[in-house]
C-alpha atoms as a PDB file:
ATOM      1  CA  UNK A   1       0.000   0.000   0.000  1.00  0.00           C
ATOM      2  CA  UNK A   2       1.341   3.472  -1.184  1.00  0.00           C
ATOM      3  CA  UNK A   3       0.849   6.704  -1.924  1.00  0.00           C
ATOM      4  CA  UNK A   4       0.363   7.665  -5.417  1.00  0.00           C
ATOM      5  CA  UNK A   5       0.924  11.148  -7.550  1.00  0.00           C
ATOM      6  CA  UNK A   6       2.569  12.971 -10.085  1.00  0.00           C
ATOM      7  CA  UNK A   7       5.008  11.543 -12.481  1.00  0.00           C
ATOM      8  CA  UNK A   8       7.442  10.047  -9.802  1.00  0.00           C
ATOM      9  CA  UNK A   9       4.294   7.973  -8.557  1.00  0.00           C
ATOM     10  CA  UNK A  10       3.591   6.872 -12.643  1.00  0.00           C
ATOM     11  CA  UNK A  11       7.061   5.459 -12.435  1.00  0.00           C
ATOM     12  CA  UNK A  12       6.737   3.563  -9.135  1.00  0.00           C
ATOM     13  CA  UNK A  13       3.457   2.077 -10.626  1.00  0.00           C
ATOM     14  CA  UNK A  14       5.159   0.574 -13.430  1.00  0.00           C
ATOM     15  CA  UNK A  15       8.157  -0.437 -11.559  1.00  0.00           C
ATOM     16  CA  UNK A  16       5.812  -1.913  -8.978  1.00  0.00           C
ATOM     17  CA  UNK A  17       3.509  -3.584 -12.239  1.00  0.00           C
ATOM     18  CA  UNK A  18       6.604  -5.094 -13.580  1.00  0.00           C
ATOM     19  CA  UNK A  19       7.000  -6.634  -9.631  1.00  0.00           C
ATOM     20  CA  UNK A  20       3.661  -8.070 -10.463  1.00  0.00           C
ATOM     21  CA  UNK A  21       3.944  -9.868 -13.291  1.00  0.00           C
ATOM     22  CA  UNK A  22       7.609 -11.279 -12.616  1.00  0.00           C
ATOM     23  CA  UNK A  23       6.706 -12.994  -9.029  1.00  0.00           C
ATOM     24  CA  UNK A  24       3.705 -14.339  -8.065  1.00  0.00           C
ATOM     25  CA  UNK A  25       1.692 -13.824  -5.474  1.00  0.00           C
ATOM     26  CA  UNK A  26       3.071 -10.276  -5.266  1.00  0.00           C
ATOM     27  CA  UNK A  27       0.313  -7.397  -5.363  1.00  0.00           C
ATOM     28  CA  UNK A  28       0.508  -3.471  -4.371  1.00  0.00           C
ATOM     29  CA  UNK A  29      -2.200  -1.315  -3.952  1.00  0.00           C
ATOM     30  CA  UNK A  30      -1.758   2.471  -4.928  1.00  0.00           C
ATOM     31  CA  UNK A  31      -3.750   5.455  -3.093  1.00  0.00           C
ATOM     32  CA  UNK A  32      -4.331   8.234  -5.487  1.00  0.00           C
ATOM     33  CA  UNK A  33      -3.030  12.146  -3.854  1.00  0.00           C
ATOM     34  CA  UNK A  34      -2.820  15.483  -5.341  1.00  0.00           C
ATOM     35  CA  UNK A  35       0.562  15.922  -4.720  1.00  0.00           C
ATOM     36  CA  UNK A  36       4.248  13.953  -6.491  1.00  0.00           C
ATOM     37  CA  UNK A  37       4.744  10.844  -4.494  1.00  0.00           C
ATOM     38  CA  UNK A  38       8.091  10.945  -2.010  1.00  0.00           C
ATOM     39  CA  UNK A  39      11.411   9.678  -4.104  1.00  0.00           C
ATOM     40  CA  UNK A  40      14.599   9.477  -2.091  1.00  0.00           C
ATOM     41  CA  UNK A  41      17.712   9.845  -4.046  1.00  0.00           C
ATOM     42  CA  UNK A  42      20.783   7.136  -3.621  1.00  0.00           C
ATOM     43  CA  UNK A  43      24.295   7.754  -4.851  1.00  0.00           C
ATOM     44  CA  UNK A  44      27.126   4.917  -5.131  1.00  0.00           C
ATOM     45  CA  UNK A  45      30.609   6.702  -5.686  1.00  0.00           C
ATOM     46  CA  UNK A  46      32.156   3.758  -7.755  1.00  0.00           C
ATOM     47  CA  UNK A  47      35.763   3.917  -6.681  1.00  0.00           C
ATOM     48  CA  UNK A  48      35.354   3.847  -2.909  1.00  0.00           C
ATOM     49  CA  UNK A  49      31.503   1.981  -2.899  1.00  0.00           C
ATOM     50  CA  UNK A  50      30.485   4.728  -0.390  1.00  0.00           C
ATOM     51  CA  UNK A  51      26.799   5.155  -0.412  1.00  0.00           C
ATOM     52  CA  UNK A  52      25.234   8.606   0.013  1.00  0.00           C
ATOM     53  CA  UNK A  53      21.016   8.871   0.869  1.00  0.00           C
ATOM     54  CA  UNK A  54      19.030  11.841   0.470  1.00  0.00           C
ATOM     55  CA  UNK A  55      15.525  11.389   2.158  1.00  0.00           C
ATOM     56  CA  UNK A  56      13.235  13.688   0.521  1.00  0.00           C
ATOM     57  CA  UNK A  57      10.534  14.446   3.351  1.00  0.00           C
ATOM     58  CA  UNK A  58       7.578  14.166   1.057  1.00  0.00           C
ATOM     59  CA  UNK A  59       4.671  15.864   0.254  1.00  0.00           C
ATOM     60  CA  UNK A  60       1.960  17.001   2.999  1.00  0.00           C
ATOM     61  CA  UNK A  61      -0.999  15.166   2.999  1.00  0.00           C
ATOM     62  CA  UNK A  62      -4.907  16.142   3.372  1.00  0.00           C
ATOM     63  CA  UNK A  63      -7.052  14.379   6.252  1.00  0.00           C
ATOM     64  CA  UNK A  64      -8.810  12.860   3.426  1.00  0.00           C
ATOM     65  CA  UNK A  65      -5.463  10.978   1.913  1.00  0.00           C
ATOM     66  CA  UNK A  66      -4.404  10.220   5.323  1.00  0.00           C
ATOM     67  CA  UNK A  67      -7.387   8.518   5.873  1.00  0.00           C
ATOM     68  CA  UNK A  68      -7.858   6.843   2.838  1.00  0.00           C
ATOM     69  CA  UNK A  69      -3.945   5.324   3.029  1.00  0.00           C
ATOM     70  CA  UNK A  70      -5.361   4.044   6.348  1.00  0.00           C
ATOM     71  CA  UNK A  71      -8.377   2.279   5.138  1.00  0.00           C
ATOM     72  CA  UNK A  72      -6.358   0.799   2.547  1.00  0.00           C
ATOM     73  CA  UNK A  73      -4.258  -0.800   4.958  1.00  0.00           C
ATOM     74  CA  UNK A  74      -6.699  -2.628   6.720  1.00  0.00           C
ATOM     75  CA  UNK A  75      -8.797  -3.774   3.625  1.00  0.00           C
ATOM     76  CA  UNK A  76      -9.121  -7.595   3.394  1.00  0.00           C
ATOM     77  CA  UNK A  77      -7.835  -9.979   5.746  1.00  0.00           C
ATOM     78  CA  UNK A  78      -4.255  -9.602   6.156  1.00  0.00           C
ATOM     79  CA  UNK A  79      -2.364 -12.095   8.751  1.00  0.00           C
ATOM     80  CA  UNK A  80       0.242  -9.280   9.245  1.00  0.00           C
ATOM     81  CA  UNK A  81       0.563  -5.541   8.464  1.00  0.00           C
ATOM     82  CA  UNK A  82       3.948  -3.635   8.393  1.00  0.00           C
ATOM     83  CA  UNK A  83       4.225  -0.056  10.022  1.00  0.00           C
ATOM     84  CA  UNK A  84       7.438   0.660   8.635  1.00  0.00           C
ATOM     85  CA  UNK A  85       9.312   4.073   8.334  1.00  0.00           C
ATOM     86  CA  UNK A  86       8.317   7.692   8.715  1.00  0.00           C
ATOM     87  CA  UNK A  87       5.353   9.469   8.540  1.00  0.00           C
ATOM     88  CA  UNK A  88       4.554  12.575   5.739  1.00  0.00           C
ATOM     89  CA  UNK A  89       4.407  15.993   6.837  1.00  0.00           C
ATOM     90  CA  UNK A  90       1.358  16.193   8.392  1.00  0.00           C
ATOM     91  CA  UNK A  91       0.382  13.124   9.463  1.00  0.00           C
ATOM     92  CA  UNK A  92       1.416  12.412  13.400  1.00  0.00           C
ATOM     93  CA  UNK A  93       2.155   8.761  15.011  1.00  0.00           C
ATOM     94  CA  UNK A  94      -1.281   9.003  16.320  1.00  0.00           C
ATOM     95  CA  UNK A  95      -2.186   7.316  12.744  1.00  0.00           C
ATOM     96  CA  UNK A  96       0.542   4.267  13.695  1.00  0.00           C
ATOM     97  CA  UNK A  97      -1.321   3.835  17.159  1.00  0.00           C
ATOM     98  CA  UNK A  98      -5.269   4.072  14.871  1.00  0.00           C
ATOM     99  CA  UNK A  99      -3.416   1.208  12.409  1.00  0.00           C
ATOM    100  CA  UNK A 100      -2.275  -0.919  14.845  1.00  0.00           C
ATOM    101  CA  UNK A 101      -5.499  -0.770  17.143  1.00  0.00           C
ATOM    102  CA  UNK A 102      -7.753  -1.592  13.722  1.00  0.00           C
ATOM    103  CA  UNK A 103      -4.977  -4.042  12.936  1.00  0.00           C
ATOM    104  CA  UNK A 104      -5.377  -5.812  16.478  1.00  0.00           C
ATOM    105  CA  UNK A 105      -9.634  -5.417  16.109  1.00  0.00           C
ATOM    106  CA  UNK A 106      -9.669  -7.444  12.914  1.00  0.00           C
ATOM    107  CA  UNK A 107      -7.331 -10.164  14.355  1.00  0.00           C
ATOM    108  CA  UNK A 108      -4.040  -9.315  12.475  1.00  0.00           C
ATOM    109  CA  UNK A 109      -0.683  -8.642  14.083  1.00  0.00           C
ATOM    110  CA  UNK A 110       1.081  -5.273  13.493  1.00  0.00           C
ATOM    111  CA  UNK A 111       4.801  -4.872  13.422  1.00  0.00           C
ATOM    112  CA  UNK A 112       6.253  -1.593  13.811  1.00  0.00           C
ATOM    113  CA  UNK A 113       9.384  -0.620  12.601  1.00  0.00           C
ATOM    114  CA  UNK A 114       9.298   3.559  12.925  1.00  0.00           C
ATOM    115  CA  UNK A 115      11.460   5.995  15.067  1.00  0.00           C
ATOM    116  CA  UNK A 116      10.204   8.841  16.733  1.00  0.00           C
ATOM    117  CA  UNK A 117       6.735   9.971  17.694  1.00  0.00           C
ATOM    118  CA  UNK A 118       5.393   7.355  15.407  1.00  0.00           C
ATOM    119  CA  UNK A 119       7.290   4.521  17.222  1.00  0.00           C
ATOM    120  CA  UNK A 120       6.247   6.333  20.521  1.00  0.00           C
ATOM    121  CA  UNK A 121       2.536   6.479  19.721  1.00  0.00           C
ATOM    122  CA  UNK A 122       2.426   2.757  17.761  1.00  0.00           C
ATOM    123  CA  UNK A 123       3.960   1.195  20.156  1.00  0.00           C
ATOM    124  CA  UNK A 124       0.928   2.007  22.205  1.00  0.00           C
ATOM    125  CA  UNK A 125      -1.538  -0.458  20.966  1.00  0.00           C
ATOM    126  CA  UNK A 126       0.859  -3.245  21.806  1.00  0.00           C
ATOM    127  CA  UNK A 127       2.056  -4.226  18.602  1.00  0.00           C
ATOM    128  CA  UNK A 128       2.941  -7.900  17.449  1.00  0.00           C
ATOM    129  CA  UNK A 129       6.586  -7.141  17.003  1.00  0.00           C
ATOM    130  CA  UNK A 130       8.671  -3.719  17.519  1.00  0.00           C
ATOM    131  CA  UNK A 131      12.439  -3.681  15.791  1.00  0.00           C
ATOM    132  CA  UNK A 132      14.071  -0.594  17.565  1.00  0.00           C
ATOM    133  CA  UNK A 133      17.507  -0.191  17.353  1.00  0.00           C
ATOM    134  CA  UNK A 134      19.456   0.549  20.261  1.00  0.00           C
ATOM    135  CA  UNK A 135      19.082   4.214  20.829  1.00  0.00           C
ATOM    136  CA  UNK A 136      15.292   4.193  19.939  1.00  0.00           C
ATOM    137  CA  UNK A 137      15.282   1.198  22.215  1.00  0.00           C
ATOM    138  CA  UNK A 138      16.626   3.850  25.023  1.00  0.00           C
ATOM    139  CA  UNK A 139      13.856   6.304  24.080  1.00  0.00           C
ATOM    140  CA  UNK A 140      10.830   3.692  24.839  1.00  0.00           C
ATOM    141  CA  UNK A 141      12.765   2.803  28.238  1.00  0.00           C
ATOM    142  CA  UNK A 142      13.742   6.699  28.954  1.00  0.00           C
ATOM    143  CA  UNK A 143      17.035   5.886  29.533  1.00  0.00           C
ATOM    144  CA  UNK A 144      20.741   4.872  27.819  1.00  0.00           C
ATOM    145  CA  UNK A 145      20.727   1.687  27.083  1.00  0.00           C
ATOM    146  CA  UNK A 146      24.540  -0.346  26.625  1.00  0.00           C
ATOM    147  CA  UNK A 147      25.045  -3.857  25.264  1.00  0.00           C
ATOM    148  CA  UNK A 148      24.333  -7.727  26.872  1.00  0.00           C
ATOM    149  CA  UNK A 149      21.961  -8.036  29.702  1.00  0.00           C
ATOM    150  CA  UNK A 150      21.265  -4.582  29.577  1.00  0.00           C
ATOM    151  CA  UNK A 151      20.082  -5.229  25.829  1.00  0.00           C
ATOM    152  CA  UNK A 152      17.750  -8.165  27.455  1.00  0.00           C
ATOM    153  CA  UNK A 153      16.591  -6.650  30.132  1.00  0.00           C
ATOM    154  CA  UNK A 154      15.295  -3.098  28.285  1.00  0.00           C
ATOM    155  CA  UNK A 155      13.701  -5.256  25.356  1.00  0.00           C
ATOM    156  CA  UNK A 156      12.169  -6.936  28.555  1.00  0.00           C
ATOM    157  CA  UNK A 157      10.934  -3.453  29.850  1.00  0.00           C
ATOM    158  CA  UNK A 158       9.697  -2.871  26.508  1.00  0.00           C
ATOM    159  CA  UNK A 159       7.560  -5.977  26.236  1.00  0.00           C
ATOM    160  CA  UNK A 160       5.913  -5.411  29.634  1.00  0.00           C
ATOM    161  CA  UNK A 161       5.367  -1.729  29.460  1.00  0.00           C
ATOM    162  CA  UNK A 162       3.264  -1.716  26.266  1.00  0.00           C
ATOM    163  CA  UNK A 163       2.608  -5.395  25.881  1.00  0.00           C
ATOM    164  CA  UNK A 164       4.832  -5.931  23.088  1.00  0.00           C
ATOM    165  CA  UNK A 165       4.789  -9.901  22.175  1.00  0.00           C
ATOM    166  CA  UNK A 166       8.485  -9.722  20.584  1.00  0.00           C
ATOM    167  CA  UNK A 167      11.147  -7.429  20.775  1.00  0.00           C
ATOM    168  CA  UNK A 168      13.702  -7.963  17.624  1.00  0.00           C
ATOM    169  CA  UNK A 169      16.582  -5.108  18.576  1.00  0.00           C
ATOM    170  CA  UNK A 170      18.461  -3.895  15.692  1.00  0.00           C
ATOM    171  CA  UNK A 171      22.352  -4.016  15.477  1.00  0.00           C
ATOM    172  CA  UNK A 172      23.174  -3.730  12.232  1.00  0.00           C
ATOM    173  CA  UNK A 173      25.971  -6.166  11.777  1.00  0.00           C
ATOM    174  CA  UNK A 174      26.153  -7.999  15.033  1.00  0.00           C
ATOM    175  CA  UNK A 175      22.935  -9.149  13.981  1.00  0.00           C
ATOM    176  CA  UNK A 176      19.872  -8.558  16.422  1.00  0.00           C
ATOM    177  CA  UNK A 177      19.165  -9.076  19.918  1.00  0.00           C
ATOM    178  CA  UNK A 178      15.628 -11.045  19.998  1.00  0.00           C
ATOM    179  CA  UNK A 179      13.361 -10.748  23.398  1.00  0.00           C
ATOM    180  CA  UNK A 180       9.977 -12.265  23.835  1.00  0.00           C
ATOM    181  CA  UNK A 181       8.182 -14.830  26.267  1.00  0.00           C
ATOM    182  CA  UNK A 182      10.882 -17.253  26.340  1.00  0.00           C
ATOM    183  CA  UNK A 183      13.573 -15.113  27.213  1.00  0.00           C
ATOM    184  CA  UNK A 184      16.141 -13.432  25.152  1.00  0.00           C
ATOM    185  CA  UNK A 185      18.856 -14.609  22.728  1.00  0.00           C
ATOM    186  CA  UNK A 186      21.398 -12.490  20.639  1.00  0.00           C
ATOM    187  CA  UNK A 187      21.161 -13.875  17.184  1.00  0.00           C
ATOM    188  CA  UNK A 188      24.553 -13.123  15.073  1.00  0.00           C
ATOM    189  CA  UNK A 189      24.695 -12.250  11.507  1.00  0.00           C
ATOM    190  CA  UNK A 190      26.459 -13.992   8.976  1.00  0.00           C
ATOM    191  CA  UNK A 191      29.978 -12.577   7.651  1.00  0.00           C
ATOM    192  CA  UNK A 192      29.380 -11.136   4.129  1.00  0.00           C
ATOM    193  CA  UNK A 193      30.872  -8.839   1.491  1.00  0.00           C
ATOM    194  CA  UNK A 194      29.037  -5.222   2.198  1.00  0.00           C
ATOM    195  CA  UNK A 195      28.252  -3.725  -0.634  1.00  0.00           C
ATOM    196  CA  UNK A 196      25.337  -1.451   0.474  1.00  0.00           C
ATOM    197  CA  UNK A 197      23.444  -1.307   3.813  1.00  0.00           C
ATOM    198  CA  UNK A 198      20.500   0.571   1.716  1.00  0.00           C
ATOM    199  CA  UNK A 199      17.259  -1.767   2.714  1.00  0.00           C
ATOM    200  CA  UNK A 200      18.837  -4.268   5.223  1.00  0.00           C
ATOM    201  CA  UNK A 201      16.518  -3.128   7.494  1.00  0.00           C
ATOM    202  CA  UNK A 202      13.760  -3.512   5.580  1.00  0.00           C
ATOM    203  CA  UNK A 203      14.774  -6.980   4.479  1.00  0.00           C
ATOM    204  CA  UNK A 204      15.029  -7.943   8.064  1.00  0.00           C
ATOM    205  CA  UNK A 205      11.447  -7.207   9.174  1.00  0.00           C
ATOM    206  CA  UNK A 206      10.232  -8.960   5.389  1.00  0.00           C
ATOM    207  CA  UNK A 207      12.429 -12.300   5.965  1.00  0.00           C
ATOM    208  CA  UNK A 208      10.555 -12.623  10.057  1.00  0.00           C
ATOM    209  CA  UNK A 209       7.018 -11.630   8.519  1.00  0.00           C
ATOM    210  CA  UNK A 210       7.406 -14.210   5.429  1.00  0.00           C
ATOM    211  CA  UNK A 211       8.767 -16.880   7.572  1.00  0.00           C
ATOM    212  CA  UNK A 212       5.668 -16.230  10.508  1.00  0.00           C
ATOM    213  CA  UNK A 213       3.267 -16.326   7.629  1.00  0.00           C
ATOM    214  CA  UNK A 214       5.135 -19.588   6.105  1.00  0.00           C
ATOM    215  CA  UNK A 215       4.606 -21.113  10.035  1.00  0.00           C
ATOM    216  CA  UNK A 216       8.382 -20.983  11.268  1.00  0.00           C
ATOM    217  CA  UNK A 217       9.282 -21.186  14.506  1.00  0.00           C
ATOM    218  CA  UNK A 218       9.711 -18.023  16.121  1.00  0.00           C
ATOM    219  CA  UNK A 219      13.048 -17.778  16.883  1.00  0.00           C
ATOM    220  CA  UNK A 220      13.850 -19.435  13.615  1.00  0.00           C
ATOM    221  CA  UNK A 221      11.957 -16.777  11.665  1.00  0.00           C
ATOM    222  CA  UNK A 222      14.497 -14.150  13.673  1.00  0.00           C
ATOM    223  CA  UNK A 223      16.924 -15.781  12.316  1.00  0.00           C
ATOM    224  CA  UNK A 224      15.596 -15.812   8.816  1.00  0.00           C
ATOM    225  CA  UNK A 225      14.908 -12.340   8.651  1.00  0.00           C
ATOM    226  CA  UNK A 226      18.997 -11.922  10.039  1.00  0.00           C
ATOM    227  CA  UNK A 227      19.865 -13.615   7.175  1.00  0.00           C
ATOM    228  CA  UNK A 228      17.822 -11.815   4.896  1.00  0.00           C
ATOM    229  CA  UNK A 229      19.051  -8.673   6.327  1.00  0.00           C
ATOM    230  CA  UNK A 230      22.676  -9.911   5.679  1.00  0.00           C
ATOM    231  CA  UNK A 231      21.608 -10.999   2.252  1.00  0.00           C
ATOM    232  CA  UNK A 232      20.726  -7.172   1.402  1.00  0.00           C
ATOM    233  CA  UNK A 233      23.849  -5.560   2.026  1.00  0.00           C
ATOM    234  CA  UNK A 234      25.529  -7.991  -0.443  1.00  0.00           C
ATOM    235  CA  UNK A 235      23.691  -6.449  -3.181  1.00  0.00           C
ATOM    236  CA  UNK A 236      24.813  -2.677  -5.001  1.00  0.00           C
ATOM    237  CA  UNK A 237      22.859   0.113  -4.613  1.00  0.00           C
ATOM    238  CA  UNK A 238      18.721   0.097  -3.643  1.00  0.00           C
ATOM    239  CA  UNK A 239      18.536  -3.398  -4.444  1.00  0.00           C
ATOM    240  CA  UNK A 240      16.950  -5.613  -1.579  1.00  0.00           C
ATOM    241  CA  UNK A 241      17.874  -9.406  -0.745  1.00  0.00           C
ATOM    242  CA  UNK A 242      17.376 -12.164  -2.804  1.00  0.00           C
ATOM    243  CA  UNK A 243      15.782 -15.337  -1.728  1.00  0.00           C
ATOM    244  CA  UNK A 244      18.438 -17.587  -3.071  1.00  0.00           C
ATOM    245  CA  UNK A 245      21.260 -15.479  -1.209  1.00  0.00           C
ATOM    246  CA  UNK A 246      19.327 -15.449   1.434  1.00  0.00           C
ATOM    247  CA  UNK A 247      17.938 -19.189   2.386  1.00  0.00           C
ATOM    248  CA  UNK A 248      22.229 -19.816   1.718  1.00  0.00           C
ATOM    249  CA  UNK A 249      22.457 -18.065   4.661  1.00  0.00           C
ATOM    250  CA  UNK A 250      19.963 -19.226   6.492  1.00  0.00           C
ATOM    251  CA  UNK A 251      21.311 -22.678   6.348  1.00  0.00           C
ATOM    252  CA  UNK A 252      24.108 -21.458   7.745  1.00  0.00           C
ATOM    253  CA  UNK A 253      22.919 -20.773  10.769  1.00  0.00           C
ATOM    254  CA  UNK A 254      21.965 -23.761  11.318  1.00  0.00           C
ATOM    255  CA  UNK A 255      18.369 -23.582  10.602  1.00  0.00           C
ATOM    256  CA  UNK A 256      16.063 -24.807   7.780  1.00  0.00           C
ATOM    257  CA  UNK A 257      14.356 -23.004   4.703  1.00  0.00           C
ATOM    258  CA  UNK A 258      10.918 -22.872   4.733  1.00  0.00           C
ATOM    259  CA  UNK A 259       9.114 -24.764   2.717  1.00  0.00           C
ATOM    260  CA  UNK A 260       7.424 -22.783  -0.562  1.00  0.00           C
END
C-alpha cells in the first residue's frame, strides 16, 4: 500500500507492475493524492563503494489521503501488516497507534518498525513485534541503554510496558538481539561482502514476517529475517535481498528453509 501522484508515482506504478507480473503472489495497492509521491535519491561513488542517501521528506498530505492510506491498509484480511518508516508531513504517530489498534480489532498482528513519535505512539496499541535499534530502544525505556543483559533486560521493559509480544533489537551487523516470552537470545549475523546497507533493514522485518506467515518457529523466523538482512547488504545500490542469497544463509545458521 502506497501513496500515489505525479510523475514520480507513474514510475513507481510501473516499476511496482513489472514486480507483479515477474513474481507471483506479489500485489501493491496504490492510493491516489494530489501531490508527487516521495522519491529518495541514492548515490554509489564507484571507486570507494560509499553510499550517500538523500531522504526527501515528502509531500503534505490532506485528512482525506491520510485517511484513505489508512483504510487501505486494513482492507481484506491480512495475517500481518507492516508499520514501517516515517510518517509525511502532516500526518502524526497518532495514525501508527489508529493502524495498529484496527490491525489488532480485525485479528491481524502489526509490526512496527518507525522511530520517533510514530514509534512512541504505535507502540501504544501493543504491537505484534517492535524492531528498535538501540538508541530508539533507550527512548521507549527513557534511559541509555549499553550492550548484553542490559540489551535483554530493556527489550524486557519494553515488552511489559506496552505489551509488546516480541522485541527484535536492531544491530546492524552484530545481527539482532531477539526478546519475547521465552527469554532473550542475541542472534549473530552472517559474515558477508558489504556492498550497500540501503534496505537491510527492511529486508530484516520482510524475511521474520514471510517466515511467521510460512509457520516458522519463532526464533527461527528471527533468524531468517537476520539472514535476509545480511543478504541485502551484499547487493549494489537500492537493491533488496534475494531469496536464493538469502535461504544460503539461512542454512548457515543452522536452521532450515521454509518450505514454498
Amino acid at each position: 500500500m502506497w501513496a500515489r501522484g505525479g510523475a514520480i508515482g507513474d514510475l513507481y506504478q510501473e516499476l511496482l507492475d513489472e514486480e507483479v507480473r515477474r513474481h507471483k503472489g506479489f500485489s501493491h495497492r496504490a492510493v491516489e493524492i494530489d501531490a508527487s509521491t516521495r522519491e529518495n535519491i541514492i548515490v554509489v561513488e564507484d571507486d570507494t563503494g560509499d553510499v550517500y542517501r538523500f531522504g526527501m521528506p515528502g509531500p503534505e498530505l490532506s485528512e482525506h489521503e491520510a485517511e484513505a492510506l489508512l483504510d487501505a491498509a486494513t482492507e481484506g484480511e491480512a495475517s500481518f501488516v507492516v508499520a514501517s518508516g516515517s510518517l509525511p508531513p502532516g500526518v502524526t504517530g497518532q495514525r501508527y497507534r489508529e493502524l495498529g489498534k484496527q490491525v489488532s480489532d480485525l485479528g491481524g498482528r502489526f509490526v512496527l518498525d518507525s522511530s520517533g513519535d510514530a514509534l512512541r505512539e504505535g507502540v501504544q496499541v501493543g504491537p505484534f513485534m517492535v524492531k528498535p535499534n538501540r538508541k530508539e530502544l533507550g527512548q521507549l525505556v527513557g534511559r541509555e541503554v549499553s550492550g548484553g543483559d542490559d540489551l535483554a533486560e530493556a527489550g524486557e521493559e519494553v515488552r511489559r510496558r506496552y505489551g509488546v509480544e516480541v522485541v527484535m533489537i536492531s544491530l546492524a551487523a552484530e545481527g539482532a538481539m531477539v526478546v519475547d516470552s521465552n527469554g532473550s537470545e542475541h542472534i549473530a549475523a552472517p559474515e558477508v561482502e558489504i556492498k550497500s546497507g540501503v534496505g537491510a533493514g527492511d529486508s530484516t522485518v520482510a524475511g521474520v514476517v514471510l517466515a511467521l506467515e510460512r509457520e516458522m518457529d519463532l526464533r527461527d523466523a528471527m533468524r531468517y529475517g537476520v539472514a535476509a538482512g545480511a543478504a541485502a547488504v551484499t547487493t549494489p545500490g537500492s537493491q533488496l535481498c534475494g531469496k536464493k542469497t538469502t535461504d544460503k544463509l539461512f542454512e548457515e545458521m543452522k536452521g532450515s528453509v521454509p518450505t514454498q
